[in-house]
N, C-alpha and C. Protein backbone atom coordinates (compact mmCIF):
# COMPACT_ATOMS: atom_id res chain seq x y z
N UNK A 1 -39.45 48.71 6.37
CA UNK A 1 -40.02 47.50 5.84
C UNK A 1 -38.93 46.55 5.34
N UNK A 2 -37.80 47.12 4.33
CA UNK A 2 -36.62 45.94 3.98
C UNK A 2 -36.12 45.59 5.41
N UNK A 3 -35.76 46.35 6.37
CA UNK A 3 -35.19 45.64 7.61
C UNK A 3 -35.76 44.83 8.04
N UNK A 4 -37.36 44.48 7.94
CA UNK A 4 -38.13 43.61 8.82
C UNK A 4 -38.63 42.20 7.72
N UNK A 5 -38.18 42.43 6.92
CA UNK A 5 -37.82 41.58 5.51
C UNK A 5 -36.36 40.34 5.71
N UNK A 6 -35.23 41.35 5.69
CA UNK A 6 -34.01 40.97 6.30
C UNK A 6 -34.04 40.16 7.23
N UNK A 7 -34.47 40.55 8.29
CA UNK A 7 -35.08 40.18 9.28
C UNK A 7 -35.07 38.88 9.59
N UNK A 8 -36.43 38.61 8.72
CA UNK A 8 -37.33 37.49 9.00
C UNK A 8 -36.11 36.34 8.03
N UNK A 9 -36.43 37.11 6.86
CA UNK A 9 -35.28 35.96 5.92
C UNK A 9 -33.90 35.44 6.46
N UNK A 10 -33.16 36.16 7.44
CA UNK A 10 -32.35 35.95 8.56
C UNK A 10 -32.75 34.81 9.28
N UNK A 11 -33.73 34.70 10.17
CA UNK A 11 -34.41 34.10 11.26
C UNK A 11 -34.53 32.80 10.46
N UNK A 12 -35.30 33.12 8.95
CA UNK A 12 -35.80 31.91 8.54
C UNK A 12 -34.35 30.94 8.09
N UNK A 13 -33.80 31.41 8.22
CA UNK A 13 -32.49 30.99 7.43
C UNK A 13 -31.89 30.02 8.35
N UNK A 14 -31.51 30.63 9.35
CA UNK A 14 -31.31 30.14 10.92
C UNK A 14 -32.14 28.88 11.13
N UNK A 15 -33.11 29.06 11.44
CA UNK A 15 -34.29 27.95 11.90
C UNK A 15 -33.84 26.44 11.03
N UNK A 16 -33.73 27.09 9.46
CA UNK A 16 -33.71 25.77 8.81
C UNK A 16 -32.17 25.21 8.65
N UNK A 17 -31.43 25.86 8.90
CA UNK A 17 -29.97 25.49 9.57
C UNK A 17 -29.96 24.73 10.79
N UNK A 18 -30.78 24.86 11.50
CA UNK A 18 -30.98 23.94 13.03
C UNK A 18 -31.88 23.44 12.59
N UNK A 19 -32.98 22.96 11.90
CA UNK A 19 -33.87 21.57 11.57
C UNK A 19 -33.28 20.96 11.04
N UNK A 20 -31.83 20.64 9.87
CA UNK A 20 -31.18 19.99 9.11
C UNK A 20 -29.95 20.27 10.24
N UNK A 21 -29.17 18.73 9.81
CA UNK A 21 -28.17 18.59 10.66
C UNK A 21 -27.26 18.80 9.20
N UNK A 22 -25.91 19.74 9.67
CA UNK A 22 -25.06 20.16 9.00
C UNK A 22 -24.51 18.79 8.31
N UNK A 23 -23.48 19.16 6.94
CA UNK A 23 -22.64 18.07 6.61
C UNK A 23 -21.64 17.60 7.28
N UNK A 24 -21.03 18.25 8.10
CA UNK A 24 -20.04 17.52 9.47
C UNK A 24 -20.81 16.80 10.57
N UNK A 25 -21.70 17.43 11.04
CA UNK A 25 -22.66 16.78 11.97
C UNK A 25 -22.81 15.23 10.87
N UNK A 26 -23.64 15.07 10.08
CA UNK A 26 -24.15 13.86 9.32
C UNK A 26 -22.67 13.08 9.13
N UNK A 27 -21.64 13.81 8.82
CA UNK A 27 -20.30 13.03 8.96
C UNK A 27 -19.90 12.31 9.75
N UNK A 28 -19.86 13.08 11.30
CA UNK A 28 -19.81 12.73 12.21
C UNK A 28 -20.61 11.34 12.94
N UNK A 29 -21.49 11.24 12.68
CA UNK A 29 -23.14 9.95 12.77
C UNK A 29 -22.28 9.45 12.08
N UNK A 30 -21.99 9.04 11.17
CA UNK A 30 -21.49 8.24 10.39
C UNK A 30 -20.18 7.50 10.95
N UNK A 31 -19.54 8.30 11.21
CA UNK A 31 -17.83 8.39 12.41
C UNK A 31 -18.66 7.62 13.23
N UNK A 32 -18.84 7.65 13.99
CA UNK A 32 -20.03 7.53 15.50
C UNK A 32 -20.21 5.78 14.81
N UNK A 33 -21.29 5.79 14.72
CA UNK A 33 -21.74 4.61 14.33
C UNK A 33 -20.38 3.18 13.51
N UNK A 34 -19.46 3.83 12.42
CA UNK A 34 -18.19 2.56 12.52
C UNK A 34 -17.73 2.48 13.97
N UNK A 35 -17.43 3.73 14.80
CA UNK A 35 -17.26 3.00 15.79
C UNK A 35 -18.03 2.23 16.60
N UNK A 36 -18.85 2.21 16.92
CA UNK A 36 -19.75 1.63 17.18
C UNK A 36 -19.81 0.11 16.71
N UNK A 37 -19.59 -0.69 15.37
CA UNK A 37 -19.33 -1.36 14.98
C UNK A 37 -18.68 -2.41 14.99
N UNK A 38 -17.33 -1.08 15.30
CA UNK A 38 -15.48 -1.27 15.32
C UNK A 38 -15.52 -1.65 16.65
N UNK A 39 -16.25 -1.50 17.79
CA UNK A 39 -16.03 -1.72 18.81
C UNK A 39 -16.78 -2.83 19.59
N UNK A 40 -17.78 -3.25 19.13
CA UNK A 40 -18.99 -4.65 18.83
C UNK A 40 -18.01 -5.80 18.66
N UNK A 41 -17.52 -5.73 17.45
CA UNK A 41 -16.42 -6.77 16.72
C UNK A 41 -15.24 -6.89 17.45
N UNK A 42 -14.42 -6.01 17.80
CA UNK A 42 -13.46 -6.09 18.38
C UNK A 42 -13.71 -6.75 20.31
N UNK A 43 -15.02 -6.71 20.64
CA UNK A 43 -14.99 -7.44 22.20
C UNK A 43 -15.49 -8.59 21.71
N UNK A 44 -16.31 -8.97 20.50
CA UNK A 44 -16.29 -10.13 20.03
C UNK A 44 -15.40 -10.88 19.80
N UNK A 45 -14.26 -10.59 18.98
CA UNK A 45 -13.14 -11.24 19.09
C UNK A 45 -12.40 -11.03 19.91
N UNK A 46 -12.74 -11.05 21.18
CA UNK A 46 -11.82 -11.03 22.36
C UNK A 46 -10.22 -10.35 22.41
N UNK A 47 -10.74 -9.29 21.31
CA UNK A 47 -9.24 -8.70 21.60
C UNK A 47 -9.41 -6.92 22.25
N UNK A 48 -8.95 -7.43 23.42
CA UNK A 48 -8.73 -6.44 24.84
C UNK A 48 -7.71 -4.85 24.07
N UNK A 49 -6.54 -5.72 23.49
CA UNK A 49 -5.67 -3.96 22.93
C UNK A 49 -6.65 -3.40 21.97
N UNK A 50 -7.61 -3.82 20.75
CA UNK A 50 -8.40 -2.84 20.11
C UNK A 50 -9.23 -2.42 20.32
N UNK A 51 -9.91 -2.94 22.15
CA UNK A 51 -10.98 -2.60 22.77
C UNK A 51 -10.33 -1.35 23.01
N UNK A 52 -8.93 -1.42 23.85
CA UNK A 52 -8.31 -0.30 24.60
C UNK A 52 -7.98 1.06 24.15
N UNK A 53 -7.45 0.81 22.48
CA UNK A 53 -7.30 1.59 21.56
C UNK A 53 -8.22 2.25 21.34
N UNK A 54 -9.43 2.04 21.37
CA UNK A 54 -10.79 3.08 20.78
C UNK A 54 -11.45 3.87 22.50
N UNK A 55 -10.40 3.65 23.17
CA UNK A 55 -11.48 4.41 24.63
C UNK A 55 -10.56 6.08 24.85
N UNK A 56 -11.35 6.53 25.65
CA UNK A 56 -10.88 7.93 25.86
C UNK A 56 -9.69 7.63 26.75
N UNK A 57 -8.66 8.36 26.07
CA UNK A 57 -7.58 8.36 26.95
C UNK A 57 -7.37 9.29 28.26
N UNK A 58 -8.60 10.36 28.19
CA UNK A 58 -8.32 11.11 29.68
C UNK A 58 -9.49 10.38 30.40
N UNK A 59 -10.06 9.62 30.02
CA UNK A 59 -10.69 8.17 31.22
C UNK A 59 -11.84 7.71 30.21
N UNK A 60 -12.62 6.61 31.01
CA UNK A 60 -13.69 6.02 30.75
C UNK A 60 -14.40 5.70 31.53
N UNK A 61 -15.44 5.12 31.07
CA UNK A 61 -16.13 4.32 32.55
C UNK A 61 -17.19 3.44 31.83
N UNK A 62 -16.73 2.21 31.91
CA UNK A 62 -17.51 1.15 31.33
C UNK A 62 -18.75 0.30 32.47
N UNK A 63 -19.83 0.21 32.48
CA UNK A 63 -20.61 -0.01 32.99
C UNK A 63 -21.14 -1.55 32.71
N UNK A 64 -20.49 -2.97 33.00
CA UNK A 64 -20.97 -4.09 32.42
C UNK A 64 -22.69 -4.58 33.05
N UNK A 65 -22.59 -5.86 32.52
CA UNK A 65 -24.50 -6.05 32.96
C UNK A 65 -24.31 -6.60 34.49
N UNK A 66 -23.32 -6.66 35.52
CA UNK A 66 -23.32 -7.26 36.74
C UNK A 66 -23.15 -6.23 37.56
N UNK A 67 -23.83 -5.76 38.37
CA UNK A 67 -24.08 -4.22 39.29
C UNK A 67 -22.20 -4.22 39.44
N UNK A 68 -21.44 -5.39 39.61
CA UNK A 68 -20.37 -5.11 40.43
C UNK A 68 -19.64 -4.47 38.98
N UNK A 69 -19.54 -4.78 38.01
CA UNK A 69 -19.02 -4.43 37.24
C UNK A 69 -18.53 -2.91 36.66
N UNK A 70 -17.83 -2.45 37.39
CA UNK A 70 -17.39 -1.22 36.54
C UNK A 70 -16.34 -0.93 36.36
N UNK A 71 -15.84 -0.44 34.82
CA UNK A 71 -14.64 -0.41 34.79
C UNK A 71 -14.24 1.20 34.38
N UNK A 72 -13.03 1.55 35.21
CA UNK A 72 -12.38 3.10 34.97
C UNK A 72 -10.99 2.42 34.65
N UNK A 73 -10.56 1.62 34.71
CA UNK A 73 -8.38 1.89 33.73
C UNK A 73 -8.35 0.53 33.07
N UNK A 74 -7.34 -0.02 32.11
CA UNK A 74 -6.67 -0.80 31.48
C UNK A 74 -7.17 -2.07 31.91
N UNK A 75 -6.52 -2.15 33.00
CA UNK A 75 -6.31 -3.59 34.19
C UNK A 75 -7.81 -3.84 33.86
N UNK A 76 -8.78 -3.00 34.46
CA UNK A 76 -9.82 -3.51 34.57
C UNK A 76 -10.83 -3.98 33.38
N UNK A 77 -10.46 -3.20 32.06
CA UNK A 77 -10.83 -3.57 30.94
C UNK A 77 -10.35 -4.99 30.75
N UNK A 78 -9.11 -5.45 30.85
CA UNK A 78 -8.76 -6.82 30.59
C UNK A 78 -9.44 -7.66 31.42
N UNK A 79 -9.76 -7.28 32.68
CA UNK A 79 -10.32 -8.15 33.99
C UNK A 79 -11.16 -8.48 32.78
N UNK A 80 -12.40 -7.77 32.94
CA UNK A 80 -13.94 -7.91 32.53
C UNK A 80 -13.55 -8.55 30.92
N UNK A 81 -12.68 -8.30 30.27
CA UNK A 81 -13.16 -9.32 29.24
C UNK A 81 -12.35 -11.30 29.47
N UNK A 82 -11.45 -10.86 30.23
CA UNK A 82 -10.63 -12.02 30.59
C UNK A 82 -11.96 -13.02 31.34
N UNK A 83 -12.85 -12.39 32.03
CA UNK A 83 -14.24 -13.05 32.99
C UNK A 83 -14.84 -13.60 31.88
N UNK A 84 -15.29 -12.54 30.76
CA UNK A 84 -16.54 -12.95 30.12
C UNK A 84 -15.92 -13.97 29.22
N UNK A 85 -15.03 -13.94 28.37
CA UNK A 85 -14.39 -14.84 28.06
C UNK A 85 -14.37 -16.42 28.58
N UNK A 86 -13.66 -16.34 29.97
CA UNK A 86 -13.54 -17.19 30.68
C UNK A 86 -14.87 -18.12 30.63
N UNK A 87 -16.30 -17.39 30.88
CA UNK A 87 -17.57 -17.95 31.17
C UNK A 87 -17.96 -18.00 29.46
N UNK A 88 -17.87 -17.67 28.61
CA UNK A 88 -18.73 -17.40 27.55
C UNK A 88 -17.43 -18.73 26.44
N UNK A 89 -16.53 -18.41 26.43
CA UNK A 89 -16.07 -18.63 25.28
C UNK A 89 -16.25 -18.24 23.90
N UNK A 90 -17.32 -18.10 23.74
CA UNK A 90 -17.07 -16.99 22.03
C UNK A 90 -18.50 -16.04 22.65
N UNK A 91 -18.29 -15.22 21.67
CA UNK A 91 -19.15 -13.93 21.79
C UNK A 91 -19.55 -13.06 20.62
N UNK A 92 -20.93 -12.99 20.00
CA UNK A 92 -21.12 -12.40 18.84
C UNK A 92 -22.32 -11.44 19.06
N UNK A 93 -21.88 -10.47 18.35
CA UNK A 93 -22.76 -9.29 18.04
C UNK A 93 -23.42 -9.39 16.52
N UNK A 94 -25.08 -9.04 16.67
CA UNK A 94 -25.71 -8.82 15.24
C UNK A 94 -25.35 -7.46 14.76
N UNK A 95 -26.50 -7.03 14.27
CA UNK A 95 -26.52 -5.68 13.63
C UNK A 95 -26.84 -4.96 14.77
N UNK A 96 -26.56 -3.99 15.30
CA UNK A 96 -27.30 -2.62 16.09
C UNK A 96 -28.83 -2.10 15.29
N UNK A 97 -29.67 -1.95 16.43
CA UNK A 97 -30.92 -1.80 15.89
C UNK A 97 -31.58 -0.37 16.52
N UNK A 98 -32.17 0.86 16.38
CA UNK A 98 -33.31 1.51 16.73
C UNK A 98 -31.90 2.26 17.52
N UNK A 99 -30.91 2.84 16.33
CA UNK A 99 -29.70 3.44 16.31
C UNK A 99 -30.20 4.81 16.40
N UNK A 100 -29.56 5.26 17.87
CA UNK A 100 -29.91 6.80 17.78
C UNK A 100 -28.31 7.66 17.99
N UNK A 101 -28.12 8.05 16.79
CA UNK A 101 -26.71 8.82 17.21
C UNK A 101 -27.01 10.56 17.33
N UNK A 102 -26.15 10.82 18.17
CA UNK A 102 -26.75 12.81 18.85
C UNK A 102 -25.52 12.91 18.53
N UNK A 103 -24.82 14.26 18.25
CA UNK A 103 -23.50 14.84 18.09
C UNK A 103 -23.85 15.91 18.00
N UNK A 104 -22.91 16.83 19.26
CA UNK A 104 -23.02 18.24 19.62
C UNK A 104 -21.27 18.80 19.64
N UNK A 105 -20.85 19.15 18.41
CA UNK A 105 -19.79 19.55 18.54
C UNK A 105 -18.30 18.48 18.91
N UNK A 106 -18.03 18.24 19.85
CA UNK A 106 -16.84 17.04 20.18
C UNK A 106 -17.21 16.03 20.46
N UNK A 107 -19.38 16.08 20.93
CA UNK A 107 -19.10 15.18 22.29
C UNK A 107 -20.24 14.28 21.23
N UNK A 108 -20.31 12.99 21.31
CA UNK A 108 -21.52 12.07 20.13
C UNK A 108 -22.04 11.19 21.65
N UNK A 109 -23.24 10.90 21.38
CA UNK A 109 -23.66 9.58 22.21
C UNK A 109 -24.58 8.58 21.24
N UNK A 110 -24.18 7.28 21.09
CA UNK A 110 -24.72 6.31 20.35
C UNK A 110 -25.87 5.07 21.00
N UNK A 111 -27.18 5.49 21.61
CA UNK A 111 -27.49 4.52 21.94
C UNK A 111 -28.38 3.42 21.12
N UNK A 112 -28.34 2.39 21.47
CA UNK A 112 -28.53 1.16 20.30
C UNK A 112 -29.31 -0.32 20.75
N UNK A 113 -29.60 -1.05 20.25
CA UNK A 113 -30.24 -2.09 20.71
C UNK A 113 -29.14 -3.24 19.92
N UNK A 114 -28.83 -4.18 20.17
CA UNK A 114 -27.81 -5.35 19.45
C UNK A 114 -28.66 -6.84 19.94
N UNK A 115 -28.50 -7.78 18.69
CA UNK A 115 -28.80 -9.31 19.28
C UNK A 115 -27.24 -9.17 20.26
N UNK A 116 -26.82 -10.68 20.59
CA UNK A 116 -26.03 -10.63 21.56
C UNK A 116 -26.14 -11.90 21.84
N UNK A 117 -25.18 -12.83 21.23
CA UNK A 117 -24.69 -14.16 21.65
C UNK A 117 -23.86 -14.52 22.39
N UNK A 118 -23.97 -15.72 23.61
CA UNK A 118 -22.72 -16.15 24.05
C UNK A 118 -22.54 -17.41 24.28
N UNK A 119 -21.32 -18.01 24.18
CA UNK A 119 -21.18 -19.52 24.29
C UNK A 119 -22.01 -20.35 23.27
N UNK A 120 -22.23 -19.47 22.04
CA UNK A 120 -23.24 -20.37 21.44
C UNK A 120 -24.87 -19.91 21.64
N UNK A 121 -25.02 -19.77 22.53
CA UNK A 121 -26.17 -19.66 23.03
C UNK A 121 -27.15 -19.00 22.29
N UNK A 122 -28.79 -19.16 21.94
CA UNK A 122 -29.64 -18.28 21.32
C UNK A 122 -29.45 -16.50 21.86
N UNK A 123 -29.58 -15.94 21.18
CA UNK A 123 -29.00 -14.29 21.22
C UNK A 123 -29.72 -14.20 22.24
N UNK A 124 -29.90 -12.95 22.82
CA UNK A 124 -30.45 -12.27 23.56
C UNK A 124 -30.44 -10.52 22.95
N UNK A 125 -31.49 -9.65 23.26
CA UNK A 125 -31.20 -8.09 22.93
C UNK A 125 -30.02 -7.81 23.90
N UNK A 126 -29.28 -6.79 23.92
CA UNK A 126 -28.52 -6.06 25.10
C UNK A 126 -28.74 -4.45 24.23
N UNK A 127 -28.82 -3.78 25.27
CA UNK A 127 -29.46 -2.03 24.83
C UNK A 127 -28.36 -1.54 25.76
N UNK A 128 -27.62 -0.85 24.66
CA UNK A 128 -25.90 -0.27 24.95
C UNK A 128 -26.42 1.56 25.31
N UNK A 129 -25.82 1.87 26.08
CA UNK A 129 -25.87 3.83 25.40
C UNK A 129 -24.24 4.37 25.87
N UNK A 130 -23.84 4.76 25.29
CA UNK A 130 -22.73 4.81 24.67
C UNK A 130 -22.39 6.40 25.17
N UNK A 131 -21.65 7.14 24.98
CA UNK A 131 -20.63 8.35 24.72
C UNK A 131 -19.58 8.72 24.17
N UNK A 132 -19.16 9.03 23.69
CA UNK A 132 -17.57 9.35 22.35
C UNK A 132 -17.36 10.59 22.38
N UNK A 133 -16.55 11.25 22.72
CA UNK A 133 -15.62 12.34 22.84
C UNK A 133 -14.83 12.61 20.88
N UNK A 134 -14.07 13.18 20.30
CA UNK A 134 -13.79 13.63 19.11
C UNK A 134 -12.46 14.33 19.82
N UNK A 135 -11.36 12.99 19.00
CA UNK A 135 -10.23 13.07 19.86
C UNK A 135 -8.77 13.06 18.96
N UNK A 136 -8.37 14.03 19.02
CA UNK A 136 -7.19 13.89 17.75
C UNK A 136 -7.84 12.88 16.30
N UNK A 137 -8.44 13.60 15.67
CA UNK A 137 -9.00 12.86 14.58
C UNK A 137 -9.98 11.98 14.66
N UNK A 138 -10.75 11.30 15.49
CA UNK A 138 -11.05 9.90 15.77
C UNK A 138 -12.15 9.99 17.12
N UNK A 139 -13.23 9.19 16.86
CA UNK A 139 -14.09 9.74 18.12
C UNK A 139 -13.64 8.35 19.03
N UNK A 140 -13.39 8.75 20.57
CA UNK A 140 -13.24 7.53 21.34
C UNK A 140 -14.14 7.36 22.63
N UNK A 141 -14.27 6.07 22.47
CA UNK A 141 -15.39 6.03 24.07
C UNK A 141 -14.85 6.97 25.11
N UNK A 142 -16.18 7.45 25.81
CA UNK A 142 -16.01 7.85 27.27
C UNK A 142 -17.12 7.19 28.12
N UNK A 143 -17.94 7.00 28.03
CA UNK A 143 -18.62 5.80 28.85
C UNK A 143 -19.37 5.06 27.72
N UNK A 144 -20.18 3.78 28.60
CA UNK A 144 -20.81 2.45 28.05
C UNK A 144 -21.17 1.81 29.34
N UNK A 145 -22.86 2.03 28.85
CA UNK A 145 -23.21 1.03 29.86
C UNK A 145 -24.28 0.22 28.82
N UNK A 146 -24.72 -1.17 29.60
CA UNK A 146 -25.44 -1.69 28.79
C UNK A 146 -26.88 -2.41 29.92
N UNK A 147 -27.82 -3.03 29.37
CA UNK A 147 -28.72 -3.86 29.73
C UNK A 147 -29.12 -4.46 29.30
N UNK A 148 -29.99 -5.38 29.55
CA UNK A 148 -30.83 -6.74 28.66
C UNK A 148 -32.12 -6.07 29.22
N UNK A 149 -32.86 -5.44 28.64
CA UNK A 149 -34.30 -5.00 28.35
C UNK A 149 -35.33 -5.96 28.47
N UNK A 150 -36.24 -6.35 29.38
CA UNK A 150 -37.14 -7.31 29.87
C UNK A 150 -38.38 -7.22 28.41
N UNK A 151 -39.06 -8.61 28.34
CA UNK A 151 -40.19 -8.15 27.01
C UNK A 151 -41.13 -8.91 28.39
N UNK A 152 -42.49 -8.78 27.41
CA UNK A 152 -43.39 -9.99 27.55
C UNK A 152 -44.11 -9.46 28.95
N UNK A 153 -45.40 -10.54 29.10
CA UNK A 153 -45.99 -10.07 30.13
C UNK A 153 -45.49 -10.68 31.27
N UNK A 154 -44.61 -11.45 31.59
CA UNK A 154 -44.23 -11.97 32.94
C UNK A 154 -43.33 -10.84 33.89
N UNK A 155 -42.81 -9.88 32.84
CA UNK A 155 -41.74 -8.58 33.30
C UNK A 155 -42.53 -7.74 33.20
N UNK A 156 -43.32 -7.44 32.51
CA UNK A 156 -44.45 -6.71 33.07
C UNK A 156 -45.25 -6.47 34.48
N UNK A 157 -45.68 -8.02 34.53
CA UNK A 157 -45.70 -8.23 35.90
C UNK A 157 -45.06 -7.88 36.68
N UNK A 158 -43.73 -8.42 36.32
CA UNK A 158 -42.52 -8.10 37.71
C UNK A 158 -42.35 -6.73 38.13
N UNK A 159 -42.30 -5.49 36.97
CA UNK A 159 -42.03 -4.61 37.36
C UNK A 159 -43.20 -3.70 37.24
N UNK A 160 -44.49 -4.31 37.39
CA UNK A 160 -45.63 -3.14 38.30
C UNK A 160 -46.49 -3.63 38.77
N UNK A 161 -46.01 -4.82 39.92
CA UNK A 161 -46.86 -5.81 40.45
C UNK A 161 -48.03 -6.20 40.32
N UNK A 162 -47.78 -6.71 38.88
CA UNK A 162 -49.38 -7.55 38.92
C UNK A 162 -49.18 -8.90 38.65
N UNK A 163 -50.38 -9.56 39.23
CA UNK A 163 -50.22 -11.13 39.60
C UNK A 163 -50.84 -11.98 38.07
């Protein structure tokens, strides 16, 4: 009977160790998300080296909103902001919204909803999902892709053909 006592108080112990996310895990979300932030602000201010600084150094793969757009090295990180730049001239990020950060040991994924200004222009949503690796101290991108999320009934329409 104490073994099957043990037991259970074991099991139960366990269980509620995996329903609560540890204090490194909750640390980590926290890590996760400045970057997240840190990295919003920094393509806002059009600066390409602190974009470069926060990505995984054994690769990346950045996924922009133009099918052609993808970026795997350096060069091409500067391309794509040197473009948007070029077309946009300034670029601002709101707050991140309907923030879901996961962290399993090294690997975090942050996906997020952001307003998203350019040239001035009235915002738009863009819905990021993200990946971060936990890298000599410091979590750094490993992919990013993003979209502009359709509302309303006219995209509705569009995407389950009704007239």
């Amino acid at each position: 009977m104490k073994t099957s006592r043990s037991f259970a108080l074991a099991l139960a112990l366990a269980l509620a160790a995996c329903a609560s996310p540890s204090p490194r895990t909750t640390d980590a979300r926290g890590e996760v998300e400045q970057q997240v932030d840190k990295l919003l602000h920094a393509y806002a201010a059009n600066d390409p080296a602190a974009v470069l600084a926060m990505l995984d150094p054994r690769g990346f793969t950045i996924y922009g909103s133009d099918v052609t757009e993808v970026v795997r090295d350096d060069a091409g990180l500067r391309q794509l902001m040197a473009d948007d730049f070029a077309l946009w001239k300034t670029a601002r990020f709101g707050a991140p919204a309907n923030l879901d950060i996961r962290v399993e040991g090294t690997v975090a994924s942050a996906f997020f909803d952001v307003p998203f200004s350019a040239g001035g222009r009235p915002p738009v949503t863009v819905r990021f999902g993200t990946s971060w690796r936990h890298d000599d101290g410091r979590w750094v991108l490993m992919q990013s892709s993003n979209t502009v999320p359709t509302t309303g009934s006219s995209a509705h329409q569009l995407l389950h053909g009704h007239s």
